[in-house]
C-alpha atoms as a PDB file:
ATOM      1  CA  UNK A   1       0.000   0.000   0.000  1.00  0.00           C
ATOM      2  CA  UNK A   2       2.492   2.961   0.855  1.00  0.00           C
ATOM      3  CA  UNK A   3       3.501   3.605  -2.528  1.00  0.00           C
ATOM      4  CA  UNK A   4       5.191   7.157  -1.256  1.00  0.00           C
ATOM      5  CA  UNK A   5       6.468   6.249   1.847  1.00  0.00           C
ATOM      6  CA  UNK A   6       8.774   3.382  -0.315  1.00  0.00           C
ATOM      7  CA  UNK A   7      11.091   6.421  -1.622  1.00  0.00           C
ATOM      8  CA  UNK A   8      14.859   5.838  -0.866  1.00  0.00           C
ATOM      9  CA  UNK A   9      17.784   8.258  -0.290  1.00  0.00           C
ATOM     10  CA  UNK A  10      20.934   7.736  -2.898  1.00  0.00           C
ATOM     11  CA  UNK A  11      22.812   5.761  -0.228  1.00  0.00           C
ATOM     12  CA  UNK A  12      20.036   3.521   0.218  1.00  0.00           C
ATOM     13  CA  UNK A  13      19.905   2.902  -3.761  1.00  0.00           C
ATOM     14  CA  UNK A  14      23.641   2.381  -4.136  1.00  0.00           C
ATOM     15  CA  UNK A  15      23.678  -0.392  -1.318  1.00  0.00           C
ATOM     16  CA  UNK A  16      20.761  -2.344  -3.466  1.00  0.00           C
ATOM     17  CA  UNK A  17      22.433  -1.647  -6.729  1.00  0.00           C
ATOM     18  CA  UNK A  18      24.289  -4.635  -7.807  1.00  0.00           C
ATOM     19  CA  UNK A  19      27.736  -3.778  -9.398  1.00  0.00           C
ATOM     20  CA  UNK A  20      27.932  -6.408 -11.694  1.00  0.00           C
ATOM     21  CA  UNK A  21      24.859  -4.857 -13.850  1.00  0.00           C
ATOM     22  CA  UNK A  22      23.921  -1.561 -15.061  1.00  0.00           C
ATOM     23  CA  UNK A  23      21.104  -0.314 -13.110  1.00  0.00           C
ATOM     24  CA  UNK A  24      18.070   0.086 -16.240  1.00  0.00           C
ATOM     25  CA  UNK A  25      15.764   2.930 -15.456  1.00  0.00           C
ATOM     26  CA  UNK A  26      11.945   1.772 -14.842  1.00  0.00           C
ATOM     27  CA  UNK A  27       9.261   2.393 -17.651  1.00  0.00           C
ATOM     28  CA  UNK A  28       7.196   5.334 -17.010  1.00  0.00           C
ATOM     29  CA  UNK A  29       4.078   3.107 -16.878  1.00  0.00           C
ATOM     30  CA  UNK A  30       6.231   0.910 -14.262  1.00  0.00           C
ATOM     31  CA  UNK A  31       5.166   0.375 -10.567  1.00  0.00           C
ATOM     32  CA  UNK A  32       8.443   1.296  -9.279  1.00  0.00           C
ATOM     33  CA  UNK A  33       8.453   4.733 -11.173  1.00  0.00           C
ATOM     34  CA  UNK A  34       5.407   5.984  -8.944  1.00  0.00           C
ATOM     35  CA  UNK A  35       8.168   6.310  -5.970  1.00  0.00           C
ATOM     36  CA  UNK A  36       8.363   9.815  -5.368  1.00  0.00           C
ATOM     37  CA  UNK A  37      12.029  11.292  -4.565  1.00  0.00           C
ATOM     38  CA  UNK A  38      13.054  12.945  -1.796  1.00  0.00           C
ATOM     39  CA  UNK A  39      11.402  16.343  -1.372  1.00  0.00           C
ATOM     40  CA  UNK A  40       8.541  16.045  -3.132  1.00  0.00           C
ATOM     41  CA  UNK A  41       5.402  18.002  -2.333  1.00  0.00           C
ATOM     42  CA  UNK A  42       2.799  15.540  -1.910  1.00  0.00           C
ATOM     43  CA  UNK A  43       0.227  18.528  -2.637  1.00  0.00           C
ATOM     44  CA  UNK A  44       0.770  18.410  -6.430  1.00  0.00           C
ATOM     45  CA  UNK A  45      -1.532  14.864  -6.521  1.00  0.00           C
ATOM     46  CA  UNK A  46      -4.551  16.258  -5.397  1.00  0.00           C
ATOM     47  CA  UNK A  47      -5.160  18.891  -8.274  1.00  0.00           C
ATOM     48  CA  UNK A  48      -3.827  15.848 -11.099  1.00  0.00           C
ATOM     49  CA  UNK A  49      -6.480  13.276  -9.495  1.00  0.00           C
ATOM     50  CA  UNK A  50      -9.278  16.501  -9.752  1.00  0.00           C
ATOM     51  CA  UNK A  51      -8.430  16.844 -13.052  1.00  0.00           C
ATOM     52  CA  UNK A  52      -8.693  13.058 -13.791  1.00  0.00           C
ATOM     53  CA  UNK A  53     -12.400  13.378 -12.177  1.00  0.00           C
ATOM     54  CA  UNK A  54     -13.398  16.560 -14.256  1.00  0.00           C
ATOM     55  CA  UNK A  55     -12.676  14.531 -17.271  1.00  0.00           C
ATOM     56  CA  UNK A  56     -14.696  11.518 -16.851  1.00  0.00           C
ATOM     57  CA  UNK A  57     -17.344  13.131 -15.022  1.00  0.00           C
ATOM     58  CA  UNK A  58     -18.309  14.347 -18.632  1.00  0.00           C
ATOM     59  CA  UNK A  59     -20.564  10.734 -18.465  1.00  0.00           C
ATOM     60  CA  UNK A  60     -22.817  12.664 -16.393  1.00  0.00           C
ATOM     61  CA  UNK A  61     -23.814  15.165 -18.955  1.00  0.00           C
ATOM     62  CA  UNK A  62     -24.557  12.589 -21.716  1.00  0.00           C
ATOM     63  CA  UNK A  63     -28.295  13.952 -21.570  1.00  0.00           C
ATOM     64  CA  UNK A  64     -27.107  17.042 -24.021  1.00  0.00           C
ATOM     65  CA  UNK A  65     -25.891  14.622 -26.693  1.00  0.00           C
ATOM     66  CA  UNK A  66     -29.805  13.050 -26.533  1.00  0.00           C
ATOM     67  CA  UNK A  67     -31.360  15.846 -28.759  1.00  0.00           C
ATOM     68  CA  UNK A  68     -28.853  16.025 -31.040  1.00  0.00           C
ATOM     69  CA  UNK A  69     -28.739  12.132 -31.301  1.00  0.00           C
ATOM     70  CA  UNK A  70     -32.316  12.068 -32.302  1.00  0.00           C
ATOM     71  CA  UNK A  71     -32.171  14.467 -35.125  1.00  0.00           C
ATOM     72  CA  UNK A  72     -29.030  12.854 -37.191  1.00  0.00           C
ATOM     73  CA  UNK A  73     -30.986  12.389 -40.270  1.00  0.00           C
ATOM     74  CA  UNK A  74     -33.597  15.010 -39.951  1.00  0.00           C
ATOM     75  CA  UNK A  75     -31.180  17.612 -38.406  1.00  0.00           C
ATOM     76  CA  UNK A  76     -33.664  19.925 -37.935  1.00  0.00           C
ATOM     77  CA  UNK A  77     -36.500  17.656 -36.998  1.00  0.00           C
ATOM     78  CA  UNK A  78     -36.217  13.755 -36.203  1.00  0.00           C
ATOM     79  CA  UNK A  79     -37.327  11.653 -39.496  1.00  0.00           C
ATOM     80  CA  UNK A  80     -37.904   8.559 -40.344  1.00  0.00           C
ATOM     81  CA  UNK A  81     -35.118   6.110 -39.217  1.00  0.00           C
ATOM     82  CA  UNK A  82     -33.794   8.710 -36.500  1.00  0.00           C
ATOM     83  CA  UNK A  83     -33.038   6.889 -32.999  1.00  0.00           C
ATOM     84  CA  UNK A  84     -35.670   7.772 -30.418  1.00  0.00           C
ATOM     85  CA  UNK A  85     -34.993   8.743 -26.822  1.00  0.00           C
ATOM     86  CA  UNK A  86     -35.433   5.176 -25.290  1.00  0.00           C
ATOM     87  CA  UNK A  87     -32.845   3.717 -27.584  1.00  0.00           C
ATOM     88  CA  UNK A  88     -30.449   6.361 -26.776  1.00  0.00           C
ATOM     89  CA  UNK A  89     -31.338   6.015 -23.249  1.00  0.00           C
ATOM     90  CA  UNK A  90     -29.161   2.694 -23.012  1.00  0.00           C
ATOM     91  CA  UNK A  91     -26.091   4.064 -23.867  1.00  0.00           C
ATOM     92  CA  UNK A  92     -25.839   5.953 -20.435  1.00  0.00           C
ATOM     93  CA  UNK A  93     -27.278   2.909 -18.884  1.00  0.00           C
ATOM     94  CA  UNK A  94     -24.571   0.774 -20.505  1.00  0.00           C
ATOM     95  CA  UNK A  95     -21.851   3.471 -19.317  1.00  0.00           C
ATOM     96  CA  UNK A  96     -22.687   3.819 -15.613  1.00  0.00           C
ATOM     97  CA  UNK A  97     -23.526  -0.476 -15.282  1.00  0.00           C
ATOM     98  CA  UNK A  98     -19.857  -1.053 -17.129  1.00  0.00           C
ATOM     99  CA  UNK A  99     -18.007   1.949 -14.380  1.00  0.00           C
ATOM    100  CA  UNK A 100     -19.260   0.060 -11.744  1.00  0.00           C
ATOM    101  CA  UNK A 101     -18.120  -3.367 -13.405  1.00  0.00           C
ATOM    102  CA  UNK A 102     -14.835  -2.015 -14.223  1.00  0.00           C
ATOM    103  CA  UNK A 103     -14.296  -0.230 -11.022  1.00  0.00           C
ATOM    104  CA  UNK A 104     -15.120  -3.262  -8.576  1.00  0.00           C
ATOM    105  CA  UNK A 105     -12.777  -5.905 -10.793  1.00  0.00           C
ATOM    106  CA  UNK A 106      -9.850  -3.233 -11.056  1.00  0.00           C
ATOM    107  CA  UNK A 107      -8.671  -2.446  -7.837  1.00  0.00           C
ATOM    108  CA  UNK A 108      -6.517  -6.054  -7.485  1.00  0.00           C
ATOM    109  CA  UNK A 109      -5.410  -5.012 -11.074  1.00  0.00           C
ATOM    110  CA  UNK A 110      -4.527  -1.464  -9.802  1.00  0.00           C
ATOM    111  CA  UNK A 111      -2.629  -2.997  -6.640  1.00  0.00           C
ATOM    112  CA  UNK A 112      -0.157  -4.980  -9.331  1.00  0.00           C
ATOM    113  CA  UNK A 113       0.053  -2.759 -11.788  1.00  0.00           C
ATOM    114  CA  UNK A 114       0.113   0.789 -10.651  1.00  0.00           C
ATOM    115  CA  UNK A 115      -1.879   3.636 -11.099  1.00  0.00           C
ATOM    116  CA  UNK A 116      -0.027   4.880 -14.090  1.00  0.00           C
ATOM    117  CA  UNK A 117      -0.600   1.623 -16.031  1.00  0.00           C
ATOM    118  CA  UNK A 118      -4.364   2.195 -14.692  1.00  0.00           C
ATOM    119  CA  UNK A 119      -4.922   5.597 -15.882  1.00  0.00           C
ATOM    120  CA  UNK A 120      -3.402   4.843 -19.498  1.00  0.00           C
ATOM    121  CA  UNK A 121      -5.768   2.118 -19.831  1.00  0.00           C
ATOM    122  CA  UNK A 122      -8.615   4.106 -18.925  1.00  0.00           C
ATOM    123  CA  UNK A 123      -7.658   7.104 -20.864  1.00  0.00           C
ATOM    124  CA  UNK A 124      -7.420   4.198 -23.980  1.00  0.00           C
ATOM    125  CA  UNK A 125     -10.829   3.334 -22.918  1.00  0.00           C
ATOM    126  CA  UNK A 126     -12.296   6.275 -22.523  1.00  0.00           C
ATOM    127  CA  UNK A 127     -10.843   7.803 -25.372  1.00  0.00           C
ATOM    128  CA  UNK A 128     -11.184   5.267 -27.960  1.00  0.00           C
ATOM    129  CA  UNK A 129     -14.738   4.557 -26.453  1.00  0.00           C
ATOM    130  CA  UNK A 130     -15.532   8.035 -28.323  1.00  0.00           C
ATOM    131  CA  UNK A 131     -13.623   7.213 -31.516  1.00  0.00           C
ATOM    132  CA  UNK A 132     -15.761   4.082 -31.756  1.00  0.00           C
ATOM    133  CA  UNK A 133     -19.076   5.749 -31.128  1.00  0.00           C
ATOM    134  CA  UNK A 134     -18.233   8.922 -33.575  1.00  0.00           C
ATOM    135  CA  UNK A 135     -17.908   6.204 -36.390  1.00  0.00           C
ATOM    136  CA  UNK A 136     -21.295   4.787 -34.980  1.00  0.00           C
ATOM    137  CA  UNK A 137     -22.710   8.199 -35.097  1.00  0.00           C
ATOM    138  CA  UNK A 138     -21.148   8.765 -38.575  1.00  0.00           C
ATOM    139  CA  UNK A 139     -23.013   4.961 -40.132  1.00  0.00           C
ATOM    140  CA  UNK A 140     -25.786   5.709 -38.059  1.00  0.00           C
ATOM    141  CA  UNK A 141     -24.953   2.113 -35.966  1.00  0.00           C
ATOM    142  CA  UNK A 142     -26.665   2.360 -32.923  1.00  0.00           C
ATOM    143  CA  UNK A 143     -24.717  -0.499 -31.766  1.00  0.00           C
ATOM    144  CA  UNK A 144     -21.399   1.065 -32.263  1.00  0.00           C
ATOM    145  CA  UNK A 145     -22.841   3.653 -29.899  1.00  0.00           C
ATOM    146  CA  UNK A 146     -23.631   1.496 -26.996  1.00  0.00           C
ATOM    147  CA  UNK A 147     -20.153  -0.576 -27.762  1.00  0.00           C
ATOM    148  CA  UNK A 148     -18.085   2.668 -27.364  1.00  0.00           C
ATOM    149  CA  UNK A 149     -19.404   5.074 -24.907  1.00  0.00           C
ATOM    150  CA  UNK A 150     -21.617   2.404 -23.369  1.00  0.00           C
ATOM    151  CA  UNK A 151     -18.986  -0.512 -23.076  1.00  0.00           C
ATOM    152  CA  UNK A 152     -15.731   0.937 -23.682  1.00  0.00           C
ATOM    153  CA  UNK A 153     -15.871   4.438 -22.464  1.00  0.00           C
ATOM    154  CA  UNK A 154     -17.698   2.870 -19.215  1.00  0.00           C
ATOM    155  CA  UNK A 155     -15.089   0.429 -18.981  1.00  0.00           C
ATOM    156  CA  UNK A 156     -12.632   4.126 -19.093  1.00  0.00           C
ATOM    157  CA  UNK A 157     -14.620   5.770 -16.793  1.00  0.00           C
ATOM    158  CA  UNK A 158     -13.865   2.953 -13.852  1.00  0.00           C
ATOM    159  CA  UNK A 159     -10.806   2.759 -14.046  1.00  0.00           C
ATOM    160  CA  UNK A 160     -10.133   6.128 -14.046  1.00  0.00           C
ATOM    161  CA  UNK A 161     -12.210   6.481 -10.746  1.00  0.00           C
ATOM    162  CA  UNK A 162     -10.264   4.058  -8.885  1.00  0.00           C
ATOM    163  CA  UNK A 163      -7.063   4.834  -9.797  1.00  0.00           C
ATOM    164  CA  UNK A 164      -7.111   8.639  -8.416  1.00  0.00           C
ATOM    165  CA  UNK A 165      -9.015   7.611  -4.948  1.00  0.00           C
ATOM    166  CA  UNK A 166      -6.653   4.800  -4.825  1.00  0.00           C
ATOM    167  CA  UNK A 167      -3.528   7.274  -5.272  1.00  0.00           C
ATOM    168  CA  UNK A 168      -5.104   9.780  -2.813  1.00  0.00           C
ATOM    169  CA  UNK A 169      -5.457   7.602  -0.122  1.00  0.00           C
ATOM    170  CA  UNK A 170      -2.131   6.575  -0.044  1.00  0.00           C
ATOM    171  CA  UNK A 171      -0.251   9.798  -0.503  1.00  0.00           C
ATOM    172  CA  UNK A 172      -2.822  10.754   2.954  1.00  0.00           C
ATOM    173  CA  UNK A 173      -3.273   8.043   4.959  1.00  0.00           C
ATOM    174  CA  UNK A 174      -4.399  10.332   8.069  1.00  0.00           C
ATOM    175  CA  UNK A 175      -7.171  11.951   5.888  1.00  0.00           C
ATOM    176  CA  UNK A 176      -8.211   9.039   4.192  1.00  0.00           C
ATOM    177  CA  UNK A 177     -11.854  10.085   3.982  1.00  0.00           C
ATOM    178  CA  UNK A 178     -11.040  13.052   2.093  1.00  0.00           C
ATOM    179  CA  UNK A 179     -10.003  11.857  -1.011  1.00  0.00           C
ATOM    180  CA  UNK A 180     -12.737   9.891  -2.109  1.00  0.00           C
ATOM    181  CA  UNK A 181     -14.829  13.352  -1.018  1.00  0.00           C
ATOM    182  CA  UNK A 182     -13.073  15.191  -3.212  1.00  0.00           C
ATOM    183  CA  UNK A 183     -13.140  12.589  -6.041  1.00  0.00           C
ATOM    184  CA  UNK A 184     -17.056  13.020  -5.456  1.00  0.00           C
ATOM    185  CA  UNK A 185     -17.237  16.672  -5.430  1.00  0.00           C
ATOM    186  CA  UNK A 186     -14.600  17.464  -8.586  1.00  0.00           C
ATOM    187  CA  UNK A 187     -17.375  14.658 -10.204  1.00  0.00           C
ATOM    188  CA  UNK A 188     -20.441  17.093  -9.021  1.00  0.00           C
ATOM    189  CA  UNK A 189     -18.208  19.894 -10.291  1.00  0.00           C
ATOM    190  CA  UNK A 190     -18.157  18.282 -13.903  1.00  0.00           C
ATOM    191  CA  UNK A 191     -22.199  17.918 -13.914  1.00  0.00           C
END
């Protein structure tokens, strides 16, 4: 769990460094490369984590895209073959039940991983999630839709909830109410 309190001094590295083999820098996407040095100011997580939140609380205000959705063909009226509300209505469903899926089955995945790895994935997710539904939107493929904002970008939006809260409660284990509070307010925020 202490992924900040695991940071070493120099001396301490040197006595672990074997001097038979070059010492090989960790990937950026590496467990071991979330060790903070010496010095840092734990302060500069919270803001990255509310960021993190303000993105993928954008799920929350699907309900603008439902107008639009419905007038694709027709653009200034719906017409014949346009999706009606109740179809569209699934693909937030589909979001929301797949964050919860995704969130419960990736915190053992977060503890071997890392947060980094986590947040790439999600951002993958999440972001590709819209790539996939765009070309739904563009076909006019309502299944695209719920595959890649419904499935994909909920998949996204789980992981990137757990992996801030996760980060948070680590880097302040005294306060560790907080950070899921202000996970839940920076997702109000985005509404």
């Amino acid at each position: 769990m202490p992924y900040p309190a695991q940071a070493q001094t120099p001396s301490q590295k040197s006595q672990h460094a074997s001097p038979s083999r070059p010492r090989s820098r960790p990937s950026a996407f590496s467990k071991e490369a979330i060790i903070a040095r010496p010095g840092f100011n734990r302060w500069m997580v919270p803001p990255a984590a509310l960021a993190v939140h303000l993105c993928i609380g954008q799920a929350y205000a699907f309900s603008v895209f439902n107008e639009p959705l419905t007038r694709i063909l027709g653009v200034t009226q719906s017409a014949p073959g346009d999706w009606q509300l109740t179809t569209l209505g699934w693909v937030f469903s589909l979001a929301i039940f797949f964050l919860g899926i995704s969130a419960a089955f990736a915190g053992k995945w977060l503890e071997k991983v890392g947060p980094r790895r986590t947040m790439f994935t999600a951002a993958c997710c999440f972001g590709g999630g819209f790539l996939v539904s765009a070309l739904g939107i563009w076909l006019h493929q309502i299944w695209l839709l719920y595959l890649g904002y419904g499935v994909l970008g909920g998949i996204g939006l789980g992981l990137g909830y757990v992996s801030p809260v996760s980060t948070l409660i680590r880097w302040f284990p005294t306060a560790a109410a907080w950070p899921p509070a202000w996970q839940s307010w920076a997702s109000a925020a985005a509404r």
